[in-house]
Protein backbone atom coordinates (compact mmCIF):
# COMPACT_ATOMS: atom_id res chain seq x y z
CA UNK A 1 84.42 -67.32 -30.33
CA UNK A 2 84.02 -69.93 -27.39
CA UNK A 3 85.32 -66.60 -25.26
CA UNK A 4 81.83 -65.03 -26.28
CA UNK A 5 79.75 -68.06 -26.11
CA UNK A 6 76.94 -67.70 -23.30
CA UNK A 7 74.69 -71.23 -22.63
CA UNK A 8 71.09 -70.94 -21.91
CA UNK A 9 70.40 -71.69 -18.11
CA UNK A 10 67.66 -74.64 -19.50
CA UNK A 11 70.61 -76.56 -21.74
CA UNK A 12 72.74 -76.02 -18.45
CA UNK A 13 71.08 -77.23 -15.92
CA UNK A 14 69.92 -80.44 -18.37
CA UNK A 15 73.67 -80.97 -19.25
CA UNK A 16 74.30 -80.68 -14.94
CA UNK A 17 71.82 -83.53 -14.57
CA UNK A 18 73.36 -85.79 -17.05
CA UNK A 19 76.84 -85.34 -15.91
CA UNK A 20 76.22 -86.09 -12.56
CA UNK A 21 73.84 -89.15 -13.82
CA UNK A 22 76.78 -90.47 -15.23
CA UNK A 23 79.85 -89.56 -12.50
CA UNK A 24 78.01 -88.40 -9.11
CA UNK A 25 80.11 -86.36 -6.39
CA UNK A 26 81.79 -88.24 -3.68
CA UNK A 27 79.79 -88.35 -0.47
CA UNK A 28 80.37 -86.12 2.83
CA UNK A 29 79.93 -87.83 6.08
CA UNK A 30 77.44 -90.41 4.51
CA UNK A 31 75.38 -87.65 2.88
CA UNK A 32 74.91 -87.58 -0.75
CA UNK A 33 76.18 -83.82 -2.17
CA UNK A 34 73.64 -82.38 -4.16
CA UNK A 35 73.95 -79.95 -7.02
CA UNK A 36 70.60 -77.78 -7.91
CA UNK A 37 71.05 -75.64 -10.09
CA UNK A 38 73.32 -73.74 -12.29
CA UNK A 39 73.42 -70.46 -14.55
CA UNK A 40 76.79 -68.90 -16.44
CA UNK A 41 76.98 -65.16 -14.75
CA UNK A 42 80.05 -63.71 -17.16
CA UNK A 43 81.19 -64.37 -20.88
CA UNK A 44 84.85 -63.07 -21.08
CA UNK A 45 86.22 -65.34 -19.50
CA UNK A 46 82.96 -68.10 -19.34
CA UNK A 47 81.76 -68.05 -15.28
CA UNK A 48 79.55 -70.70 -14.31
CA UNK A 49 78.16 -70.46 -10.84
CA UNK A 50 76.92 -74.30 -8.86
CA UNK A 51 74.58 -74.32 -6.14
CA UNK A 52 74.85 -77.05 -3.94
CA UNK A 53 74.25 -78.42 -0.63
CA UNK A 54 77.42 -79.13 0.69
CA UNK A 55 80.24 -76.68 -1.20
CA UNK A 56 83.49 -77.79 0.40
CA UNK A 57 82.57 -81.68 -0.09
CA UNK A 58 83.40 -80.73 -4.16
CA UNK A 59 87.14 -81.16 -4.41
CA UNK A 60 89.25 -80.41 -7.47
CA UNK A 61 88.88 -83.51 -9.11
CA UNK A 62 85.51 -83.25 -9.38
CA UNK A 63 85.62 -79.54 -10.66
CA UNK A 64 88.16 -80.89 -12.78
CA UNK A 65 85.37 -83.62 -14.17
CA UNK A 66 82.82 -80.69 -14.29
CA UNK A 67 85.30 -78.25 -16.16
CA UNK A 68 85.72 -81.23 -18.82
CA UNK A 69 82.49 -82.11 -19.38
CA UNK A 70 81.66 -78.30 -20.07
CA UNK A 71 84.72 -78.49 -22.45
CA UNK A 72 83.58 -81.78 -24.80
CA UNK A 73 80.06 -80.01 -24.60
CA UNK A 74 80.11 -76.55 -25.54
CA UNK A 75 83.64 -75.89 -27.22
CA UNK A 76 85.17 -74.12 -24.42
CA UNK A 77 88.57 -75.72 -25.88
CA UNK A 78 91.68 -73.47 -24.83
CA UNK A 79 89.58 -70.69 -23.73
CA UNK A 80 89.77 -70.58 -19.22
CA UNK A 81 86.86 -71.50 -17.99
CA UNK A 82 85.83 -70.71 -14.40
CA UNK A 83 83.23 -72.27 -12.01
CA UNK A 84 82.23 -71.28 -8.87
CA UNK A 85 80.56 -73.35 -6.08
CA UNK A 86 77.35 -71.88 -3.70
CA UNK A 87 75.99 -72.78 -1.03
């Protein structure tokens, strides 16, 4: 079922700005990496897409952290979940 599952771009984007609230991304060069916005693309597997400022500042840790957070949230348990970082 959590295959099929598609999350409104509103709940996303709300559930982005809490997650960062609580664990922000690591600085690059002294500037703070910002993520704007984000919208799931695909169901089958779930794709979420990240815009951001500063895409190769996010390392896999921290997609790690998202990829969790997505997981406790919406059920995606044992079902691959992909994300994908824009400038």
């Amino acid at each position: 079922k959590s295959f099929d599952s598609r999350v409104p771009t509103a709940k996303l984007n709300q559930f982005l700005e809490q997650t960062v609230e609580a664990n922000s991304p690591p600085q690059k060069h002294n500037h703070p990496v910002r993520l704007n916005y984000m919208t799931q693309a695909r169901v089958r597997p779930p794709t979420f897409i990240i815009w951001t400022n500063s895409p190769d500042a996010l390392k896999p840790p921290y997609r790690r952290y998202l990829e969790n957070r997505l997981r406790d949230t919406y059920g995606f348990d044992g079902t691959p979940v992909r994300i994908w970082i824009r400038k």
